[in-house]
C-alpha atoms as a PDB file:
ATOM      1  CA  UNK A   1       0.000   0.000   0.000  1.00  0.00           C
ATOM      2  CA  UNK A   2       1.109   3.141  -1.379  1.00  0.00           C
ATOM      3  CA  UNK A   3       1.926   5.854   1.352  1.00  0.00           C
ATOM      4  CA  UNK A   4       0.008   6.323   4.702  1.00  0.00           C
ATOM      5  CA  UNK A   5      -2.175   8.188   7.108  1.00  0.00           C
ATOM      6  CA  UNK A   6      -1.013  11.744   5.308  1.00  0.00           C
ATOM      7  CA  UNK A   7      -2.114  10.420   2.061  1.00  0.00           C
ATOM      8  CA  UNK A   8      -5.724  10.492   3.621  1.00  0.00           C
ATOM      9  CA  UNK A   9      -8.511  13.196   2.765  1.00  0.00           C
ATOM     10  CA  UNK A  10     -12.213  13.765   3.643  1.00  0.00           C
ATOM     11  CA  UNK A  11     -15.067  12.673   1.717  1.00  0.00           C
ATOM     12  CA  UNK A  12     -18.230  13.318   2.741  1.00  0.00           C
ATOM     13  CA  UNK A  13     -21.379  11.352   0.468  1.00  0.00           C
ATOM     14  CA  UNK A  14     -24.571  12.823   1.199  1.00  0.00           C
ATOM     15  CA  UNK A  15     -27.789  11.231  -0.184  1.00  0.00           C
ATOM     16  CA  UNK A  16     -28.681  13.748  -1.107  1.00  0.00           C
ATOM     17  CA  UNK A  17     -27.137  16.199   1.368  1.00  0.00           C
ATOM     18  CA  UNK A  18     -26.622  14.070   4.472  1.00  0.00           C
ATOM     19  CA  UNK A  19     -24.468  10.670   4.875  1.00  0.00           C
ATOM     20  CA  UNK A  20     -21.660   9.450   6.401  1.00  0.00           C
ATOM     21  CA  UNK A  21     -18.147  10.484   6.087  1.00  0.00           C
ATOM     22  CA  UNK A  22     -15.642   8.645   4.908  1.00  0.00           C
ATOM     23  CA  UNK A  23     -11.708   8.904   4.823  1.00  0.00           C
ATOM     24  CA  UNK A  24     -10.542   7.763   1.139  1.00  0.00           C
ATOM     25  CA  UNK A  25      -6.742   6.989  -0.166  1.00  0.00           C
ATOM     26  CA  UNK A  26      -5.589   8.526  -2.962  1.00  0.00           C
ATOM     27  CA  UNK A  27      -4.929   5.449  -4.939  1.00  0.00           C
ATOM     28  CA  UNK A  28      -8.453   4.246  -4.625  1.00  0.00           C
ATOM     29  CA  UNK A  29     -10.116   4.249  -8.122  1.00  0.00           C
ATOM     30  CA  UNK A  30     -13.812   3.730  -7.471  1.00  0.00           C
ATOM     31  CA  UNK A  31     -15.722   3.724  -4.199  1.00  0.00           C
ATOM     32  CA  UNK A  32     -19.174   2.244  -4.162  1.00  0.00           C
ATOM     33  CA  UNK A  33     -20.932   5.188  -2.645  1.00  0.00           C
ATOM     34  CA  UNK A  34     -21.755   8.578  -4.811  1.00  0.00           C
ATOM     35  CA  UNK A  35     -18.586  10.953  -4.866  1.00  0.00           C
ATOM     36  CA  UNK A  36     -21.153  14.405  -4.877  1.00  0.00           C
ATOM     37  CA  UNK A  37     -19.120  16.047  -2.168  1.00  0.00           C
ATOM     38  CA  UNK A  38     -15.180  16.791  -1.059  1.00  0.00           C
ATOM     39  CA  UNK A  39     -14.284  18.191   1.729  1.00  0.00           C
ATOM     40  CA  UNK A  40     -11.098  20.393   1.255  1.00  0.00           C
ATOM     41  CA  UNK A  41     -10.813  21.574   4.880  1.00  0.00           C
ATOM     42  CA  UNK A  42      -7.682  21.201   6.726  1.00  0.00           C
ATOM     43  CA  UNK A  43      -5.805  20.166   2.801  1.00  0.00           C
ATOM     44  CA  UNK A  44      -2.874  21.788   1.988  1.00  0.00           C
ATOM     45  CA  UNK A  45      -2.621  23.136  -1.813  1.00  0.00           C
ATOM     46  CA  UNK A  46      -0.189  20.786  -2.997  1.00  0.00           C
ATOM     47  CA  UNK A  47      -3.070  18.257  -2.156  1.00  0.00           C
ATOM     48  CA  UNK A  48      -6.028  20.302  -3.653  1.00  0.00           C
ATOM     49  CA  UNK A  49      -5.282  18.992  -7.280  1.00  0.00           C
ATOM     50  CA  UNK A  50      -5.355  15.125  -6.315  1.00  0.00           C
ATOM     51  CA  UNK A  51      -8.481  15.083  -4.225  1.00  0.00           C
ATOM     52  CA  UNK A  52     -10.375  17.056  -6.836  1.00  0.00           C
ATOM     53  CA  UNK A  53      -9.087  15.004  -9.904  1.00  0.00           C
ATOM     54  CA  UNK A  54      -9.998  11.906  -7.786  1.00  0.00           C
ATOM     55  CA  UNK A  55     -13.467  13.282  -7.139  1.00  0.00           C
ATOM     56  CA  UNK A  56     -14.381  14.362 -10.381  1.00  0.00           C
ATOM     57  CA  UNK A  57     -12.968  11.074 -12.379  1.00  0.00           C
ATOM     58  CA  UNK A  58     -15.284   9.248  -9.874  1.00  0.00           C
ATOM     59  CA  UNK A  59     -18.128  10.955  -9.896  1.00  0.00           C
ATOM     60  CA  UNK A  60     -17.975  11.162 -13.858  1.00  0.00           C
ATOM     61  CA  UNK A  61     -18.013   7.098 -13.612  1.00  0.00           C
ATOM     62  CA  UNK A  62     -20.697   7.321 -11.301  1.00  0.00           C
ATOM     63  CA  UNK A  63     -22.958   9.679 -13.637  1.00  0.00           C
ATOM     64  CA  UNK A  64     -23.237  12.664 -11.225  1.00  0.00           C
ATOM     65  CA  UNK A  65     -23.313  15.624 -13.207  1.00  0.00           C
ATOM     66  CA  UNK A  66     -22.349  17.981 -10.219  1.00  0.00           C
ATOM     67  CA  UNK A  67     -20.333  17.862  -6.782  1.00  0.00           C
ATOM     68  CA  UNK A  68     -19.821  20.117  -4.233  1.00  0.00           C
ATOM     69  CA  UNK A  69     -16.401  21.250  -2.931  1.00  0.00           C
ATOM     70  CA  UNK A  70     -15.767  22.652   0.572  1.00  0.00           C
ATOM     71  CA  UNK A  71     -12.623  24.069   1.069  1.00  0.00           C
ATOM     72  CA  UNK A  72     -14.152  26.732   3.497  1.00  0.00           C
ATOM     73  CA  UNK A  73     -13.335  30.695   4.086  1.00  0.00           C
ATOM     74  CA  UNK A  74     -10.250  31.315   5.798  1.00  0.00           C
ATOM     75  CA  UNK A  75      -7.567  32.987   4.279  1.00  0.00           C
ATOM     76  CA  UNK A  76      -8.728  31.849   0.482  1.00  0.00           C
ATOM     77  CA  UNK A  77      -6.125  30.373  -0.692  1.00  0.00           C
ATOM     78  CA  UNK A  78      -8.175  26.596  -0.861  1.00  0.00           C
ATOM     79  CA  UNK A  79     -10.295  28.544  -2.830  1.00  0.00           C
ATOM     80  CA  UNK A  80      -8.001  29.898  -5.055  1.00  0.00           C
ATOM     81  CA  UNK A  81      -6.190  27.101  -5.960  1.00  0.00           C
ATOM     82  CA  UNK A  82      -9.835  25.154  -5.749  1.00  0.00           C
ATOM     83  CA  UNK A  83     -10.850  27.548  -9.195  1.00  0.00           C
ATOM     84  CA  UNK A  84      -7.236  27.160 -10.272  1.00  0.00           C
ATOM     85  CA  UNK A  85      -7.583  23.427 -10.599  1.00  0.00           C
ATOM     86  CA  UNK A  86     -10.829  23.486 -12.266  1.00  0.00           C
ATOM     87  CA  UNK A  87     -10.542  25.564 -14.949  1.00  0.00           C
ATOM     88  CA  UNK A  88      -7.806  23.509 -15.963  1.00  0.00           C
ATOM     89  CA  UNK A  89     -10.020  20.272 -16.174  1.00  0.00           C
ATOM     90  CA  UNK A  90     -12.089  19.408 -19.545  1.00  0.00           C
ATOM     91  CA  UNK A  91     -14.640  17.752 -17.947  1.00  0.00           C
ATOM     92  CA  UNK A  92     -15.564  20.919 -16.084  1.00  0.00           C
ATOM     93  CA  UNK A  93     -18.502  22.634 -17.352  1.00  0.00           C
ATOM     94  CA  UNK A  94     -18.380  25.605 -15.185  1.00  0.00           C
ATOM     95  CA  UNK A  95     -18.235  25.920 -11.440  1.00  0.00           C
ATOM     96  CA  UNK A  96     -19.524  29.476  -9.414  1.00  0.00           C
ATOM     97  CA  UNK A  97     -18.979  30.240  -5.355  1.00  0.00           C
ATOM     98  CA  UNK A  98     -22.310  28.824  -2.844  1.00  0.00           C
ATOM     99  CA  UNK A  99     -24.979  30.644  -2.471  1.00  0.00           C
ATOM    100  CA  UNK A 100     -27.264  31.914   0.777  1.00  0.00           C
ATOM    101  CA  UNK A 101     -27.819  28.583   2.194  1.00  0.00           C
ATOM    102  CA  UNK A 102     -25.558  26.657   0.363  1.00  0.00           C
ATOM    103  CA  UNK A 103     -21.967  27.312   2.331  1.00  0.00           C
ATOM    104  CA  UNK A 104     -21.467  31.152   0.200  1.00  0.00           C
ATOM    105  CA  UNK A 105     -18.131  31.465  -0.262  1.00  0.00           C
ATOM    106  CA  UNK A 106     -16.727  28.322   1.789  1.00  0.00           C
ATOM    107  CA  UNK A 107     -18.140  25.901  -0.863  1.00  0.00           C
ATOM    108  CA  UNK A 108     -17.946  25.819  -4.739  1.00  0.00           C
ATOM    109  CA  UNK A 109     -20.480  24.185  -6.833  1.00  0.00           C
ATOM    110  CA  UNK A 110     -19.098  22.343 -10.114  1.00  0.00           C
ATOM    111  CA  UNK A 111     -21.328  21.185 -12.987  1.00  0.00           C
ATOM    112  CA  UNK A 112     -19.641  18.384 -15.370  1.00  0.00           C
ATOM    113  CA  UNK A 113     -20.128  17.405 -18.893  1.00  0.00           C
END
């Protein structure tokens, strides 16, 4: 097994917007549950670009069509490199900041092709 306990990050996969949490390794490919949400919190930058690739690729397999990203306020710079990472990616459609209600500007909402 490749790495360890750093190359862990937080998953959360609501049905629709509730459900457990679970921890997922980098080098897993597919997980059996929907991939609609990442949790960014607590990630460094260099990891940003993993955990969303990861995300993305599995909820593409899964046939979600949009996911939700948390990488909350703070300082911004989750965020930033969040929006860096995704216009980057071809199978991003577009992607805008939460609204009232749905995290504001702690959360970014991405819609796939």
């Amino acid at each position: 097994m490749a790495g360890g306990r750093d190359d862990l990050f937080e998953v959360e996969c609501p049905e629709p917007r509730t459900g457990p949490r679970v921890e997922v390794s980098l080098d897993v490919e597919v997980s059996e549950s929907p991939a609609t949400e990442l949790h960014l919190r607590g990630a460094t930058t260099d990891e940003v670009r993993d955990a969303i690739e990861l995300c993305v690729s599995r909820a593409l397999m899964q046939g979600i069509l949009s996911i939700r990203i948390v990488h909350g306020k703070g300082t911004g710079a989750l965020r930033t490199e969040t929006h860096a990472v995704l216009r980057t990616m071809p199978s991003v459609k577009s992607f805008r900041l939460g609204r009232w209600g749905e995290g504001d500007t702690g959360v970014t909402i991405v819609e796939l092709k």
